[in-house]
N, C-alpha and C. Protein backbone atom coordinates (compact mmCIF):
# COMPACT_ATOMS: atom_id res chain seq x y z
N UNK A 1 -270.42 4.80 -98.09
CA UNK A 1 -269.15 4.43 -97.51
C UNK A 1 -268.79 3.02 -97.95
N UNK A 2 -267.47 3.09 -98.12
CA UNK A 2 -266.93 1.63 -99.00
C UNK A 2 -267.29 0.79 -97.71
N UNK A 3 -267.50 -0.38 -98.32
CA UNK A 3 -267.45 -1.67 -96.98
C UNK A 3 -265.77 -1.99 -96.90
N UNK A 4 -265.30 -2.59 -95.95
CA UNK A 4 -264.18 -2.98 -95.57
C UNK A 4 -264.05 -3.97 -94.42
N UNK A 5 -262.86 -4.61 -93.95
CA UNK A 5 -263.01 -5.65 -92.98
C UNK A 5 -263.37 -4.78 -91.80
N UNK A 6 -262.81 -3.67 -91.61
CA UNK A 6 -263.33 -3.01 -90.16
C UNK A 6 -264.69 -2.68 -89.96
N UNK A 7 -265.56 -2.53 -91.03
CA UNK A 7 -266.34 -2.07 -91.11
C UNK A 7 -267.75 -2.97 -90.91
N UNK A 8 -267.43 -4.06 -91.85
CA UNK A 8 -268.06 -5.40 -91.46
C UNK A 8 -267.91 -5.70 -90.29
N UNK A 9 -266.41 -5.61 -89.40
CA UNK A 9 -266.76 -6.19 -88.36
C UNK A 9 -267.42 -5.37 -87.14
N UNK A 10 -267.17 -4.26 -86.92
CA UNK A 10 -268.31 -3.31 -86.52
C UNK A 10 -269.83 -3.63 -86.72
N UNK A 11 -270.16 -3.63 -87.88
CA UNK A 11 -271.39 -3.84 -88.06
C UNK A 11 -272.03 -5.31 -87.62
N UNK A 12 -270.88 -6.33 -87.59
CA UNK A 12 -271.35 -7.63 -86.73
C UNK A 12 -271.28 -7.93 -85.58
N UNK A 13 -270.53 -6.93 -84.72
CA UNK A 13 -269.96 -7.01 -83.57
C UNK A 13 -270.76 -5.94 -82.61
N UNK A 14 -270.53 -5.19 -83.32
CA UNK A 14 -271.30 -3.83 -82.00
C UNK A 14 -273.08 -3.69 -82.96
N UNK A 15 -272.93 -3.68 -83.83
CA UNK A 15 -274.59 -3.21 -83.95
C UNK A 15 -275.34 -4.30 -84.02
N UNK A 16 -274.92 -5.69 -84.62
CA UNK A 16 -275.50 -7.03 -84.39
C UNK A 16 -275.62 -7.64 -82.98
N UNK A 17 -274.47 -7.64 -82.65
CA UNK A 17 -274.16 -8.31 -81.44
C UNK A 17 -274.24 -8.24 -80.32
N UNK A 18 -273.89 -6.96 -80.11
CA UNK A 18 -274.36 -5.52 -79.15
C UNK A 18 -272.74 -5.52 -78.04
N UNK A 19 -272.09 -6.10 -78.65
CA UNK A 19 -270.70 -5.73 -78.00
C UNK A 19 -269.98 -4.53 -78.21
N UNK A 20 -268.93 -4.23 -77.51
CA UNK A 20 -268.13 -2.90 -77.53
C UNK A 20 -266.67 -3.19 -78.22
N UNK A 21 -266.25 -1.86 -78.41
CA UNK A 21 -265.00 -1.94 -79.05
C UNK A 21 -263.91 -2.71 -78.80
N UNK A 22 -263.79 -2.76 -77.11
CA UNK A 22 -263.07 -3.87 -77.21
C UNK A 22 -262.83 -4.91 -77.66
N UNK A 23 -263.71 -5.57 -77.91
CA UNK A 23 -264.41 -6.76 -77.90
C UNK A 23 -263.87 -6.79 -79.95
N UNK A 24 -264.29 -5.72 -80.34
CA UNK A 24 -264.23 -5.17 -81.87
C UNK A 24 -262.85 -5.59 -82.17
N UNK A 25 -261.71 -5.28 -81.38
CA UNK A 25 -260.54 -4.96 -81.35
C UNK A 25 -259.67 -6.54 -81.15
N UNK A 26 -259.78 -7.03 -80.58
CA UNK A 26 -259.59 -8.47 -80.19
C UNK A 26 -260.40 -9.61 -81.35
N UNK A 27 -261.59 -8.99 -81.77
CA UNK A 27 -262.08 -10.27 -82.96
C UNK A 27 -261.06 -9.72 -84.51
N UNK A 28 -260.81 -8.71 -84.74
CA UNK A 28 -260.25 -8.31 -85.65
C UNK A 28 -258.40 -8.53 -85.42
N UNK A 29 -257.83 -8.59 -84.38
CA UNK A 29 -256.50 -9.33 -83.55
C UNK A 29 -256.67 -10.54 -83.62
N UNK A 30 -257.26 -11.29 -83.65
CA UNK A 30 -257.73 -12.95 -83.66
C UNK A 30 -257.89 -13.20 -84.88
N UNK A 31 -258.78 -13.10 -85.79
CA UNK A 31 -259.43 -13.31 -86.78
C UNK A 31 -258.26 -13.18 -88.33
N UNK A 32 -257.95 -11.54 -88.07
CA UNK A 32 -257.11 -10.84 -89.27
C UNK A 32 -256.08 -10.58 -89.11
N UNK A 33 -255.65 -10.21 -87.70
CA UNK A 33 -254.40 -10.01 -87.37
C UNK A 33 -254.10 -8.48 -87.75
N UNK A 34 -255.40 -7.51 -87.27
CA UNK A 34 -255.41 -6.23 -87.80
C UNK A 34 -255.17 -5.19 -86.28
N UNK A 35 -254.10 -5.02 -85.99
CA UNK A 35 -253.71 -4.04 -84.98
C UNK A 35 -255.14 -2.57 -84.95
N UNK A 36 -255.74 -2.40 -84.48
CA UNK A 36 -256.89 -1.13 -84.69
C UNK A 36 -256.95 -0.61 -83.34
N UNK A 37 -256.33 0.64 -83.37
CA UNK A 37 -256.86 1.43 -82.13
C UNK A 37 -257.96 1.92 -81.69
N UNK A 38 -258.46 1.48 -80.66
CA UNK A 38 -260.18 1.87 -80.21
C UNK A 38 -260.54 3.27 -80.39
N UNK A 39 -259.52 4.54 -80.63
CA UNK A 39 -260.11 6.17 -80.94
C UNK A 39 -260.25 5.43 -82.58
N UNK A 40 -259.63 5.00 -83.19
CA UNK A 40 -259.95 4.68 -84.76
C UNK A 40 -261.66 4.05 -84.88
N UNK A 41 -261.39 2.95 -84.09
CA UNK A 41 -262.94 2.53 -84.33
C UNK A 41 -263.91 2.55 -83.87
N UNK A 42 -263.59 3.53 -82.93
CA UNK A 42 -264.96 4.71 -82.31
C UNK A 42 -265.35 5.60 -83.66
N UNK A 43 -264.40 6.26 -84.26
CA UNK A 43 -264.62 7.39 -85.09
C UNK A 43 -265.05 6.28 -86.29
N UNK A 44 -264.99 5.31 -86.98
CA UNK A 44 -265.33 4.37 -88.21
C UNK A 44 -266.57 4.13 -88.13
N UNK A 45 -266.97 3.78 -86.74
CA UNK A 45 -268.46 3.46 -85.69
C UNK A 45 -269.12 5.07 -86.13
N UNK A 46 -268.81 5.93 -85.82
CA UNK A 46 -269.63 7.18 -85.90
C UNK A 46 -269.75 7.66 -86.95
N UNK A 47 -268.50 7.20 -87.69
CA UNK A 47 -269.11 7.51 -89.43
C UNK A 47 -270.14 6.88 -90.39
N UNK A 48 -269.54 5.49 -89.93
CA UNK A 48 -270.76 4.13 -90.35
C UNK A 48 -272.22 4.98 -89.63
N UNK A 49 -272.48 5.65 -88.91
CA UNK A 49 -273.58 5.63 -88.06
C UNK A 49 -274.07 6.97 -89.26
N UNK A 50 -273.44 7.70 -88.96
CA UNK A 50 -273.65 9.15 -89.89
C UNK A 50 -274.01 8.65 -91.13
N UNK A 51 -273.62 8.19 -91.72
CA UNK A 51 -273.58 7.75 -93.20
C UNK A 51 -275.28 6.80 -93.25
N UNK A 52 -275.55 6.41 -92.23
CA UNK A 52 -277.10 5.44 -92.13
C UNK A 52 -277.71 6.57 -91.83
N UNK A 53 -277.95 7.36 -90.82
CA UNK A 53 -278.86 8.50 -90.55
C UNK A 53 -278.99 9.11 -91.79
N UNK A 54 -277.81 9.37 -92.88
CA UNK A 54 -278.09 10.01 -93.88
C UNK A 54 -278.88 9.62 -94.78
N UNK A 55 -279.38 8.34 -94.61
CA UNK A 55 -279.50 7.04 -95.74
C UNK A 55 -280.68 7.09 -95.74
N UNK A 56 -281.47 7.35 -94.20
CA UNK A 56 -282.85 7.34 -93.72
C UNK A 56 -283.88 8.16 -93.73
């Protein structure tokens, strides 16, 4: 899976950090100024996740 800003920030935010989407949603509103609906980056989160189980 390509890397991307959502994706990075997922991966620094909820699997580093151990915060939730919200939280996802507001650093990426602050930061980038990237409007992201939380069903979007639930499902980006579960693909990123799928895509590592596959990896392993």
């Amino acid at each position: 899976m390509n890397s991307d800003l959502i994706l990075e920030t997922l991966q620094e935010v909820v699997l580093r950090d151990g915060k939730d989407l919200k939280e996802v949603q507001q650093y990426l509103r602050m930061r980038y100024r990237i409007e992201a609906d939380e069903l979007v980056l639930k499902r980006r989160l579960e693909k990123m996740l799928q895509a590592e189980k596959a990896v392993a």
